[in-house]
Protein backbone atom coordinates (compact mmCIF):
# COMPACT_ATOMS: atom_id res chain seq x y z
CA UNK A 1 54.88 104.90 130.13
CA UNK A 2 57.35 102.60 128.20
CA UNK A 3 56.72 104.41 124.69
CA UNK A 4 57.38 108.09 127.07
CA UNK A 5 60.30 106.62 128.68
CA UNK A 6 61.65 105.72 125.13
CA UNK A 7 60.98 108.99 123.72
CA UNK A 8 62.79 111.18 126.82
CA UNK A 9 66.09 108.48 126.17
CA UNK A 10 65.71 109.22 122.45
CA UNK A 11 65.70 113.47 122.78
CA UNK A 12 68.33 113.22 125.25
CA UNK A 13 70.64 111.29 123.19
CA UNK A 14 69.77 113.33 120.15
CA UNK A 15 70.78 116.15 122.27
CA UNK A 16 73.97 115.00 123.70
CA UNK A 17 74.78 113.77 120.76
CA UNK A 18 78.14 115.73 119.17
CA UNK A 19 80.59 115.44 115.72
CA UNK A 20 82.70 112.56 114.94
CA UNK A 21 86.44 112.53 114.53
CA UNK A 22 87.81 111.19 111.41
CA UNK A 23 90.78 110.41 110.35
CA UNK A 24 91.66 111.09 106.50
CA UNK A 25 94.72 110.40 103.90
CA UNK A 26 94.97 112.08 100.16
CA UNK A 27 97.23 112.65 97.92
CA UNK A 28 97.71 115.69 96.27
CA UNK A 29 97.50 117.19 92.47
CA UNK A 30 101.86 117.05 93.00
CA UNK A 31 101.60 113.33 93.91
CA UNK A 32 102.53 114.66 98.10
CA UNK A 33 100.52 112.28 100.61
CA UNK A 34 98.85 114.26 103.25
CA UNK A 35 96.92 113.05 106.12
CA UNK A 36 95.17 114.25 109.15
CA UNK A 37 92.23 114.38 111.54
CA UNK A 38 89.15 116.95 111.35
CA UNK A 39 85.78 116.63 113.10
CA UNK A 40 82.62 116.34 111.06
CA UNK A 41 79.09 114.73 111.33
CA UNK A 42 79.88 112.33 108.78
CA UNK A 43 82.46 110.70 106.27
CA UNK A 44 81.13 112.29 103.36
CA UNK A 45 80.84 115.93 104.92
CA UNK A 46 84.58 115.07 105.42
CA UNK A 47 85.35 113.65 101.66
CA UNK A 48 83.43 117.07 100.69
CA UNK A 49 85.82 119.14 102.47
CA UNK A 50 89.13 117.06 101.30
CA UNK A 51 87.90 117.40 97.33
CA UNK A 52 87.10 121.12 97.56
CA UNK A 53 91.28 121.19 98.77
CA UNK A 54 91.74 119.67 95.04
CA UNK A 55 93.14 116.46 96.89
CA UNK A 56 92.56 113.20 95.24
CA UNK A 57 92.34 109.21 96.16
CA UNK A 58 90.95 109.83 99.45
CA UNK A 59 90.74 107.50 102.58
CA UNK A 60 88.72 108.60 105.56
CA UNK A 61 87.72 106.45 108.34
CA UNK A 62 86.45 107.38 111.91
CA UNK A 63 88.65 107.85 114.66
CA UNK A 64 89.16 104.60 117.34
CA UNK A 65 87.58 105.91 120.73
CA UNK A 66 90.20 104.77 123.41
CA UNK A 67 90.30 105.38 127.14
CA UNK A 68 86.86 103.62 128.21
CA UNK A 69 83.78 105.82 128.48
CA UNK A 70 85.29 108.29 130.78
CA UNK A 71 88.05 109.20 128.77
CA UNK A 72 88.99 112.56 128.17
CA UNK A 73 88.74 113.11 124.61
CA UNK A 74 88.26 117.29 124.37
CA UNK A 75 91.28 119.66 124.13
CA UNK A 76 90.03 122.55 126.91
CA UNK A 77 90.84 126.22 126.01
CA UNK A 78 93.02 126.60 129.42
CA UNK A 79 94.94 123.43 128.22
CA UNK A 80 95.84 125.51 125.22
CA UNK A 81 96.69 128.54 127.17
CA UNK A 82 99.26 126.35 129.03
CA UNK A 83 100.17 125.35 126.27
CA UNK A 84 101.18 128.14 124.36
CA UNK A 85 102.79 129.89 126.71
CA UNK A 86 105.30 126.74 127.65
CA UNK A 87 105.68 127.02 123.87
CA UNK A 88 106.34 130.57 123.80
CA UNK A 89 108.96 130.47 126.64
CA UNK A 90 110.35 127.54 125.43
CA UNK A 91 111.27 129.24 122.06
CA UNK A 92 112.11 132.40 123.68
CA UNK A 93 114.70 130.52 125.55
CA UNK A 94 116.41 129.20 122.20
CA UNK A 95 114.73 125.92 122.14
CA UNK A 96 114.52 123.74 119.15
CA UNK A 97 110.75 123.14 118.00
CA UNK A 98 111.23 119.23 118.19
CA UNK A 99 112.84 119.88 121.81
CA UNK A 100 110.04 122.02 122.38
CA UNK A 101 106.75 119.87 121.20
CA UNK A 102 108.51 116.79 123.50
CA UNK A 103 108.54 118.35 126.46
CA UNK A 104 105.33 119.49 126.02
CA UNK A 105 103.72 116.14 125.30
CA UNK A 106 106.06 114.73 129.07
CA UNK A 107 104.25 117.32 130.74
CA UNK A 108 101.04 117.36 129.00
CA UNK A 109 98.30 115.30 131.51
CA UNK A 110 95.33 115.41 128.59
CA UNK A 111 96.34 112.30 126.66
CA UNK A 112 94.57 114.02 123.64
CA UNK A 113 97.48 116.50 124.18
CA UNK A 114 99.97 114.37 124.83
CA UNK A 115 98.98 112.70 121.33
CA UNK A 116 98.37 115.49 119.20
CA UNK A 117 102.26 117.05 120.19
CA UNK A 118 103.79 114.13 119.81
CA UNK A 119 102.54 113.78 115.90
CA UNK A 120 103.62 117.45 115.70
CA UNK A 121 107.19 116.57 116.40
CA UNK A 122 107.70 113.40 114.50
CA UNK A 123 106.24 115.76 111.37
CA UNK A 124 108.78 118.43 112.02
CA UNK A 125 111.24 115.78 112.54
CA UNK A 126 110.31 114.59 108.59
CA UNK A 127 111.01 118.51 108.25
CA UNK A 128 107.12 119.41 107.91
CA UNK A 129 107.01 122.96 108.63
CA UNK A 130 105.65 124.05 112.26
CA UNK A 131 102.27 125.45 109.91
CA UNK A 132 101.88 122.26 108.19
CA UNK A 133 102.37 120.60 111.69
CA UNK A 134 99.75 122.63 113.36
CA UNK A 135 97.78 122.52 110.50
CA UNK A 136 97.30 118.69 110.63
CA UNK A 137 95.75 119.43 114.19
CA UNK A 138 92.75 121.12 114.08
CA UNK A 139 91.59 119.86 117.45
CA UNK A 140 93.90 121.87 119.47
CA UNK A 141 95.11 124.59 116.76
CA UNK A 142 92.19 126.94 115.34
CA UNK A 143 93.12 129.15 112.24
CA UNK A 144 93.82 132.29 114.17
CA UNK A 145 96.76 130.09 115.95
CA UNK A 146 98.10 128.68 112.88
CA UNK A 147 98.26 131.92 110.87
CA UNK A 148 99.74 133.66 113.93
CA UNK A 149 102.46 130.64 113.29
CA UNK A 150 102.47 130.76 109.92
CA UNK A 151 103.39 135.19 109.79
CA UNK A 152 105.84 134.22 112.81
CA UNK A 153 107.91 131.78 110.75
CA UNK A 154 108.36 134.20 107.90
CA UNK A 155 108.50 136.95 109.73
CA UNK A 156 111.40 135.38 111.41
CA UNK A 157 110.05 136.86 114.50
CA UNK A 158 108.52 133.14 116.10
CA UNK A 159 109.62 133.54 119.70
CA UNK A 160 108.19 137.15 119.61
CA UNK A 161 104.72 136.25 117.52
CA UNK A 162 103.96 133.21 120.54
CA UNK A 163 104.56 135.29 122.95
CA UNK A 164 101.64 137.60 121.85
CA UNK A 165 99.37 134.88 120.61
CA UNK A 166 100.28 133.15 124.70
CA UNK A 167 98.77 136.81 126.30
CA UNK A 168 95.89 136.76 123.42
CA UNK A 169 94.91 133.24 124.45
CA UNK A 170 95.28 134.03 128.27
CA UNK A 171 93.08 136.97 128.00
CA UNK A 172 90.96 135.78 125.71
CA UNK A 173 90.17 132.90 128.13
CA UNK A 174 89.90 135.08 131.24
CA UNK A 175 87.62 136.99 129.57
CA UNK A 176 84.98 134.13 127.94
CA UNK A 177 85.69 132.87 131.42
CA UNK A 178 84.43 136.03 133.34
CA UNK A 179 81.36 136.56 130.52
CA UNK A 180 80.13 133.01 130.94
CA UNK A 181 80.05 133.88 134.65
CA UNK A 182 77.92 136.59 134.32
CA UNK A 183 75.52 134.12 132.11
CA UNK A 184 75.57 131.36 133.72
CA UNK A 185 74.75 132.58 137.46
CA UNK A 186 71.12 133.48 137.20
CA UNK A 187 70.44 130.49 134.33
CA UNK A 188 71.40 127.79 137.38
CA UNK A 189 69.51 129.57 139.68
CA UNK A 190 66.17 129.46 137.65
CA UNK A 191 66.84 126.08 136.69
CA UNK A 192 67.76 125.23 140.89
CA UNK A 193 64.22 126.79 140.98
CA UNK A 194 62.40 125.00 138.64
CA UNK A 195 63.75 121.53 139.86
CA UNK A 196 63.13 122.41 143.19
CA UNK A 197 59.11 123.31 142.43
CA UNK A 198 58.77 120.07 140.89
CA UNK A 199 59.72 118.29 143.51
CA UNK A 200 57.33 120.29 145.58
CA UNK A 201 54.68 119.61 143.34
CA UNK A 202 54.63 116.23 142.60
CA UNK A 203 56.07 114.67 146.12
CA UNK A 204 55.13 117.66 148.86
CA UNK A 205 52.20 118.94 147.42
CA UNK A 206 49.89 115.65 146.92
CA UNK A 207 50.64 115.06 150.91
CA UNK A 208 48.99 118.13 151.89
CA UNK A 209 46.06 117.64 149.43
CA UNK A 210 44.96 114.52 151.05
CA UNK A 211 45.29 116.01 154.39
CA UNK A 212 43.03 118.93 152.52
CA UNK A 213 40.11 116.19 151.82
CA UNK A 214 39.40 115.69 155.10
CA UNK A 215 38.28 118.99 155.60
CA UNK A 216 34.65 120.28 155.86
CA UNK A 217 35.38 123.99 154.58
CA UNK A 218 36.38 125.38 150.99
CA UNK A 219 39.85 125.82 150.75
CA UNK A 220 41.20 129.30 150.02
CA UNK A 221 41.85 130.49 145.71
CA UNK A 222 46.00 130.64 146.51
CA UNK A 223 45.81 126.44 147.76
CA UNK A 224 43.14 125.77 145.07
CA UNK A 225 45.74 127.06 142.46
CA UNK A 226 48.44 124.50 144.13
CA UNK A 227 46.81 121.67 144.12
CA UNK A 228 45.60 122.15 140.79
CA UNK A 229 48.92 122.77 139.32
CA UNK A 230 50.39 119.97 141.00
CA UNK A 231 47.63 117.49 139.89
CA UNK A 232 48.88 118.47 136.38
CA UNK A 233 52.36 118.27 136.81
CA UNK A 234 51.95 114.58 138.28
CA UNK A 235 49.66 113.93 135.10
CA UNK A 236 51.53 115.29 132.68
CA UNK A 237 55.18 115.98 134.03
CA UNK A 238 56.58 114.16 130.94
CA UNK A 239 54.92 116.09 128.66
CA UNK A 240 57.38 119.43 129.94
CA UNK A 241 60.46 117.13 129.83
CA UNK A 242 59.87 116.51 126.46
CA UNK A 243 58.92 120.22 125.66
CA UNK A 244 61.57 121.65 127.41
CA UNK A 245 64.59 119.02 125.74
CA UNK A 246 62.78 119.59 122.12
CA UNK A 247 63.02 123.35 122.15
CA UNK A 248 66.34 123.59 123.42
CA UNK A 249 67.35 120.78 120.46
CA UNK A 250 65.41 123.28 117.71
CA UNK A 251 66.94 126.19 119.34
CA UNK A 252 70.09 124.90 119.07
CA UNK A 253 69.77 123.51 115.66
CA UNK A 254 67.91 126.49 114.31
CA UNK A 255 71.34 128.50 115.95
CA UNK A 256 73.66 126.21 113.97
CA UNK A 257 71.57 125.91 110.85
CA UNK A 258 69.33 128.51 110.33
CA UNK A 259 71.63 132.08 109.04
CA UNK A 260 69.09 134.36 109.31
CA UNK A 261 67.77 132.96 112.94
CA UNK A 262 71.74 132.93 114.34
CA UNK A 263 72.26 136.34 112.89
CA UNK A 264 68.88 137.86 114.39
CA UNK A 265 69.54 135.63 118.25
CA UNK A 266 73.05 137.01 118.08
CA UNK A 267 71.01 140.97 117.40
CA UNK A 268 69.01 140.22 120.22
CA UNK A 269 72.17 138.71 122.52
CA UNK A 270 73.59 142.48 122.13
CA UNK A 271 70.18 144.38 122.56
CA UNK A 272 69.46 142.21 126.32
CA UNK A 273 69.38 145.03 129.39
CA UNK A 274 72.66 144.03 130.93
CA UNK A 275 73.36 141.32 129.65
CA UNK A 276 73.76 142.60 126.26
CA UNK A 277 75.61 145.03 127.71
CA UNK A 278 78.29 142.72 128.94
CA UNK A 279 78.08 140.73 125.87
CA UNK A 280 78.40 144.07 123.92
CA UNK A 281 81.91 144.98 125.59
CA UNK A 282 83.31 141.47 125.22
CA UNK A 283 82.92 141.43 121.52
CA UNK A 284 84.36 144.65 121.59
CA UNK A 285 87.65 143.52 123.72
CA UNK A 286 87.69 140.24 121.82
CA UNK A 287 87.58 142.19 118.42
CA UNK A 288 90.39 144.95 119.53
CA UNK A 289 92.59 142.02 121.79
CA UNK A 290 92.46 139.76 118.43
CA UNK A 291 92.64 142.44 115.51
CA UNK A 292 96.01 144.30 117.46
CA UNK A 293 97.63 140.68 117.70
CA UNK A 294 97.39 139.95 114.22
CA UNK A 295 98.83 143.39 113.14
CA UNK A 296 101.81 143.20 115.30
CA UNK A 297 102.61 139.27 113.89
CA UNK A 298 102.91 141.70 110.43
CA UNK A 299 99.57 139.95 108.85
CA UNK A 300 98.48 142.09 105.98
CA UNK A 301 95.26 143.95 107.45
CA UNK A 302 92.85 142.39 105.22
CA UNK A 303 94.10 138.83 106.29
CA UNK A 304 93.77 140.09 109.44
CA UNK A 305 90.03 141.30 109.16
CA UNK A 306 89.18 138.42 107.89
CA UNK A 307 90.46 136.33 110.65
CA UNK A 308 88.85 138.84 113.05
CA UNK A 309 85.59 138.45 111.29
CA UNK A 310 85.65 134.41 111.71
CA UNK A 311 87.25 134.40 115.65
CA UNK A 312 84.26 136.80 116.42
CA UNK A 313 81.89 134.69 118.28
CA UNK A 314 78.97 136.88 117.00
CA UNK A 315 76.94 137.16 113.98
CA UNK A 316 76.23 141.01 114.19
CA UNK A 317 79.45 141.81 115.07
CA UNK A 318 81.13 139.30 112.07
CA UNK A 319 79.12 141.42 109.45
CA UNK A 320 80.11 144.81 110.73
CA UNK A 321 83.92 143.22 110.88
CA UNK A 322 83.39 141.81 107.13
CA UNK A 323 82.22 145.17 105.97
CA UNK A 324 85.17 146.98 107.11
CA UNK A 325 87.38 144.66 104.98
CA UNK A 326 85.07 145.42 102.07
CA UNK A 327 85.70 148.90 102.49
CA UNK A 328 89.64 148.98 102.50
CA UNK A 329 89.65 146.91 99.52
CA UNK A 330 87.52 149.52 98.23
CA UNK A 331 89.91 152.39 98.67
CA UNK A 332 87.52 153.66 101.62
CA UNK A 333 88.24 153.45 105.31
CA UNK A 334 88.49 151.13 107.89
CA UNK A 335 86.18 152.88 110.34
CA UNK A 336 82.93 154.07 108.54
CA UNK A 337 81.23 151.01 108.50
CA UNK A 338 82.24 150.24 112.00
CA UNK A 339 80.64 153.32 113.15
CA UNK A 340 77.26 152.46 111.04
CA UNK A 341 76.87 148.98 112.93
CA UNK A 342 75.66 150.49 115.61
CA UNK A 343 77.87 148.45 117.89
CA UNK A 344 81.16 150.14 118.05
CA UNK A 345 80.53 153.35 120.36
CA UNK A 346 82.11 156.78 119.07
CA UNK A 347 85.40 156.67 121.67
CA UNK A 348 86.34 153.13 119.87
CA UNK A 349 85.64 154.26 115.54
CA UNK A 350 87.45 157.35 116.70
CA UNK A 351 90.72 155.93 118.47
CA UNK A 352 90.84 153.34 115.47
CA UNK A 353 90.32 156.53 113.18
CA UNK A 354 93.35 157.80 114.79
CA UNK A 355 95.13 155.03 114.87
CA UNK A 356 94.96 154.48 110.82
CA UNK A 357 96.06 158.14 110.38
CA UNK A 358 98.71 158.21 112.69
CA UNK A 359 100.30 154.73 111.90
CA UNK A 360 99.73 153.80 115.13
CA UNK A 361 96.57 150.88 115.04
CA UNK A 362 97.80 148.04 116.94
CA UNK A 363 99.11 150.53 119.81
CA UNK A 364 94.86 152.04 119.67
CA UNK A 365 93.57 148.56 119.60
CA UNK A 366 95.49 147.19 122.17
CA UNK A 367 94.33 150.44 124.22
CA UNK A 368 90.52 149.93 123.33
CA UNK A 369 91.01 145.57 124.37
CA UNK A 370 92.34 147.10 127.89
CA UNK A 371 89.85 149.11 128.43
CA UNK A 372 86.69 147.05 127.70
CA UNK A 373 88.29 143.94 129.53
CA UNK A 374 88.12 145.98 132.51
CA UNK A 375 84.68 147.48 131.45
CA UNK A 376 83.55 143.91 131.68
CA UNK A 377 85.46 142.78 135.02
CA UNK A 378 83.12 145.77 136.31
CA UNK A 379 80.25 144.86 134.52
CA UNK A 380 80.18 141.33 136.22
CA UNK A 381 80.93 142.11 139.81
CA UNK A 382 78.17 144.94 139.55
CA UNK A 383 76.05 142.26 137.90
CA UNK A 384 76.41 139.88 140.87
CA UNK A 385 76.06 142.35 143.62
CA UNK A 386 72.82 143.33 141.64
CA UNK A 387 71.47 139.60 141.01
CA UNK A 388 71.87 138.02 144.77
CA UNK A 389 69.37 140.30 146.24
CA UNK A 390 66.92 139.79 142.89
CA UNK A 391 67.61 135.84 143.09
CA UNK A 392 66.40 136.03 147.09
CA UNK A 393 63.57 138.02 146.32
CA UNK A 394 62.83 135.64 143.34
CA UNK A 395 63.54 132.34 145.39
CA UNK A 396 61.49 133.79 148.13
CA UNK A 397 58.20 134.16 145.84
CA UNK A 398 58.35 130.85 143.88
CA UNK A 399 59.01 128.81 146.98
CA UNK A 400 57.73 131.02 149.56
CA UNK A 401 54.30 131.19 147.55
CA UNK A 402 53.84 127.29 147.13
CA UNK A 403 54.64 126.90 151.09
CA UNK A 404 52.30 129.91 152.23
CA UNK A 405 49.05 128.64 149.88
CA UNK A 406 49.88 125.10 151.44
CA UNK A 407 49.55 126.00 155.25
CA UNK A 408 46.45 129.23 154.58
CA UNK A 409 43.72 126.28 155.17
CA UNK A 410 45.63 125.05 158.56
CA UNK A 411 46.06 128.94 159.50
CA UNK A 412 42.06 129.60 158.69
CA UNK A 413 41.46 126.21 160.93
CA UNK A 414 43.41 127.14 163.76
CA UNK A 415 41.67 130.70 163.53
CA UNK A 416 38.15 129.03 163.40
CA UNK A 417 39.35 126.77 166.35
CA UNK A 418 40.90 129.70 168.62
């Protein structure tokens, strides 16, 4: 039991187990020192990113954990979306950035963000640009954000630029939110179930099997089954831990390592009755909501395919995006390939279609990321009026079952008695 024990702490770690942060310094091929934090598995998967940047006499060591154990050390997308929009009114109002960035970091309860906007002031303070600021902080500032920024600043047009990137990240949280909803619902409720017929089969079970021995008659096939199964689970219960934490670990690593496996579980994501269905919308809103931002911050529409095709969230959906940018640097249109993934339905090609011949894209996408937000806000309150009666029904014959095949032999006795 001591070598199983060891094995169960060993896959658990392993799959709790997440990326470093490190903290690096360079210098560039001008002689500039640069610095920064990025998260990797390792120093040298760090140094490797750093030299393909052409930056030179590099210094990375891993970032102090401080705080205790139960420190807070994750930046949480609905800290950003506070964020943002404080920095988006704040600008709006006629703020300075450095006024801006140190009122955030007073308010800010996260320490992480209270850190992370403090070293974004003191580096516009040196008169780093906001870009370069945000740049240094990849924790709490993902490329979409920055090159929102980055258009904004020469744009001139800031305040108006993080003011649509604050309603992008709002609805693009609401809407993640609302999906993961949908998903996670039935996946607690089977797991609820599966915990709760273990403990049924290893503690209640065994007590009604020894009451069982002491009687004269066969016992009926339903309570045979029971017992049976419940004699293996107590045997060999460790035996489905460990299965159950090593497939999710290959699963997971397969996901992040394997192209060809994410790209085909991402197909098969979309194709799920329902689910996919919900998961087919999102993408859609997400592509629309992210693709219309970038146009009206004035990024060039290739730049902004590109960071469409990389904010995605899916596979399928990134190739069909990626595609499309091949095509307009072809000479060809924007919606032909769309159409051909099979993903986009006719209403959305066409009402992009339109929207490249009339001039009038962002206004189409903006319609399209509307519509399928509320397609999904449907979508998952139809999906939970459909699953409570299915999870009842499905409660009712797990649980149900074990508890009916335990009390047939006392039913049979009592009939045999009366």
């Amino acid at each position: 039991m001591g070598r199983v024990n060891h094995i169960l702490w060993f896959l658990a770690w392993g799959g709790l187990k997440k990326v470093e942060i490190f903290l690096w310094s360079a210098v560039t091929k001008e002689g500039e020192k640069r610095q920064g934090e990025v998260e990797a598995k390792d120093s040298s998967q760090v140094m490797a990113q750093l030299r393909k940047r052409g930056l030179k006499k590099l210094k990375v060591k891993k970032k102090p954990k401080g705080g205790g154990l139960f420190a807070n050390t994750e930046v949480t997308e609905m800290e950003i979306v506070v964020f943002t929009r404080q920095l988006a009114t704040m600008v709006s109002a006629g703020l300075p950035l450095v006024t801006c960035f140190d009122l955030s970091s007073k308010g800010a309860e996260n320490p992480v963000v209270r850190e992370i906007t403090l070293r974004v002031k003191k580096n516009i303070e040196a008169g780093v640009s906001l870009t370069e600021s945000l740049t240094k902080e990849p924790k709490m500032f993902d490329e979409l954000f920055i090159n929102l920024v980055e258009a904004g600043e020469q744009s001139g047009i800031l305040d108006t630029v993080l003011d649509r990137l604050s309603v992008y990240k709002e609805k693009s949280a609401m809407l993640k939110a609302k999906i993961k909803s949908a998903m996670t619902y039935p996946i607690a409720v089977v797991v609820i179930a599966f915990i709760i017929t273990g403990i049924l089969m290893v503690f209640v079970v065994p007590a009604f099997a020894d009451l069982f021995n002491n009687f004269g008659s066969e016992l009926p096939l339903p309570t045979r089954i029971v017992v049976a199964a419940s004699e293996w689970t107590q045997a060999n219960w460790y035996l489905v831990v460990i299965f159950v934490i090593a497939a999710i670990r290959l699963f997971k690593m397969a996901y992040k390592k394997n192209a060809k496996f994410h790209f085909k579980m991402d197909q098969v994501a979309l194709d799920l009755p329902v689910f996919g269905m919900i998961q087919r919308k999102g993408a859609i809103a997400r592509f629309a909501r992210t693709f219309s931002t970038m146009i009206a911050a004035g990024t060039p529409i290739l730049d902004s395919l590109d960071n469409v095709g990389k904010t995605a969230g899916n596979k399928v959906l990134e190739k069909a995006i990626m595609d499309s940018r091949s095509s307009i640097s072809e000479g060809r249109t924007l919606t032909e390939p769309l159409a051909e993934s099979g993903i986009f339905p006719p209403m959305v090609t066409q009402m992009i279609s339109i929207g490249e011949s009339t001039g009038n894209l962002e206004i189409m996408l903006e319609k399209i990321a509307d519509f399928y937000e509320a397609e999904v806000d449907r979508a998952v309150d139809n999906l939970t009026a459909l699953l409570e009666p299915i999870i009842l029904v499905f409660l009712g014959v797990i649980i149900g079952g074990l508890v009916v095949a335990m009390y047939l032999p006392i039913f049979q006795m009592g009939q045999v008695i009366g």
